[in-house]
Structure formats: structure tokens, C-alpha cells
Protein backbone atom coordinates (compact mmCIF):
# COMPACT_ATOMS: atom_id res chain seq x y z
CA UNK A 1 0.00 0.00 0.00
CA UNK A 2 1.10 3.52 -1.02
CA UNK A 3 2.04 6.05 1.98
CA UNK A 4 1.31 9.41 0.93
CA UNK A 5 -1.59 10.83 -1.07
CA UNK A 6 0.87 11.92 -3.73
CA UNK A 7 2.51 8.20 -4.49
CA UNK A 8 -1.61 7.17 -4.69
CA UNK A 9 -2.50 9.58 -7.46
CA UNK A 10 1.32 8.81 -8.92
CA UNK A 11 -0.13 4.82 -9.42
CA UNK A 12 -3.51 6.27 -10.34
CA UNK A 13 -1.87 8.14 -13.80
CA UNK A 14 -0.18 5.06 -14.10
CA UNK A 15 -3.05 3.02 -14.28
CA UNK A 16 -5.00 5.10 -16.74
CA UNK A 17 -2.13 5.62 -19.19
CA UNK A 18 -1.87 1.95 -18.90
CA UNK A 19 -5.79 1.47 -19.44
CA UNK A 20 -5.46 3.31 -22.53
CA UNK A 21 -3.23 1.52 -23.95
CA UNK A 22 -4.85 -1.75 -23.19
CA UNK A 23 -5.46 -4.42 -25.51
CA UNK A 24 -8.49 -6.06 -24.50
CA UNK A 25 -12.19 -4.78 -22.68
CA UNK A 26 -11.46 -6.58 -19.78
CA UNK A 27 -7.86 -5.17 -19.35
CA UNK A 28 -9.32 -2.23 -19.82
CA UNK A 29 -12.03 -2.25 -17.26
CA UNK A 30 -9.47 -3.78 -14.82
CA UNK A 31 -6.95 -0.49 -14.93
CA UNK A 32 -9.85 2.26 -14.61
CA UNK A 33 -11.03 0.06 -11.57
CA UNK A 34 -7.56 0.00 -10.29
CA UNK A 35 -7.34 3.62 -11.12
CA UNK A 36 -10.22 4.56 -9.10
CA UNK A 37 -9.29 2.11 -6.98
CA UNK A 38 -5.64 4.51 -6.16
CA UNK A 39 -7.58 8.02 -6.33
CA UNK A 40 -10.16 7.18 -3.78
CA UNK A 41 -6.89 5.78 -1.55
CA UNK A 42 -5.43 9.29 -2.10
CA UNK A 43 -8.70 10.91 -0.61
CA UNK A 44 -9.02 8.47 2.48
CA UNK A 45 -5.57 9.57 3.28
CA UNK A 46 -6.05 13.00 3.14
CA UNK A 47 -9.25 13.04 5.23
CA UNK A 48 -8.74 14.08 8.93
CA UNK A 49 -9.55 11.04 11.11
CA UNK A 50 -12.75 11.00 12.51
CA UNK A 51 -14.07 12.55 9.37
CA UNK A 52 -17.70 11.20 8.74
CA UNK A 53 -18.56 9.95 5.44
CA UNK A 54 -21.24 7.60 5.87
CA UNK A 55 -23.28 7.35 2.59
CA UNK A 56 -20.90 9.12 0.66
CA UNK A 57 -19.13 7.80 -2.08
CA UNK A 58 -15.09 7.40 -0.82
CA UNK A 59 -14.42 9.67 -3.60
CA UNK A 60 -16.81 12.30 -2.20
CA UNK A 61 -15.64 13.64 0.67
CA UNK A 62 -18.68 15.68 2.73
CA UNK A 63 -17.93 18.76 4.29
CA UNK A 64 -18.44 19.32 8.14
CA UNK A 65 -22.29 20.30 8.78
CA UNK A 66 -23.23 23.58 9.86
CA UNK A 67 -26.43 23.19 10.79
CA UNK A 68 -28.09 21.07 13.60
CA UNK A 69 -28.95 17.64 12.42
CA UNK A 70 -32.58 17.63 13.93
CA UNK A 71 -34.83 21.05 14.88
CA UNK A 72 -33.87 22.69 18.09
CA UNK A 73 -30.53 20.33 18.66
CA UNK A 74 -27.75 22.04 18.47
């Protein structure tokens, strides 16, 4: 596994040139996968811990709420 957010999206550009390149569907499919795969890896890391992203897409990160989740909570 990668350690920096930088050497995630470096493996991520690999994969798509690669996936270009490739000579079958499948192959293809595989890199963009693998691709995406990197890139939501580079988010993960660069999300504070503790950072709530239930529901959301990995590759979506949610910004903190500003506003109360139910009436008169704060």
C-alpha cells in the first residue's frame, strides 16, 4: 500500500495511461477500476480522522455540517 496521497495519485496516472493503452475490454475495465481504486486511496488519506462519510461515495468527501442535524438540537 502507497504512503502518501501523492505516491496514490502517482499509481492512479499510471493506471490510466496503462488502461489506454490496453489491448483487451477486460484489461481495460481492470486499470480504470484500479485507477479509481488509487484516487479514492489518495482521498481516504487526506481526510482528517474521525471525518464522517457515511453514505458518501469514498471519492466524495462531505464537508463538516453547519447546521443542527434535527430542529432545536444544536
Amino acid at each position: 500500500m502507497a504512503g502518501s496521497p501523492e505516491e496514490c495519485r502517482e499509481y492512479a496516472r499510471r493506471c490510466t495511461e496503462l488502461a489506454r493503452t490496453a489491448q483487451t475490454e477486460a484489461l481495460k475495465h481492470m486499470l480504470s477500476e484500479l485507477s479509481r481504486h488509487w484516487l479514492d486511496q489518495a482521498i481516504a488519506l487526506e481526510r482528517p480522522k474521525g471525518f464522517p462519510d457515511e453514505g458518501l461515495p469514498s471519492s466524495s468527501p462531505r464537508p463538516p455540517s453547519m447546521w443542527p442535524t434535527r430542529p432545536g438540537k444544536p
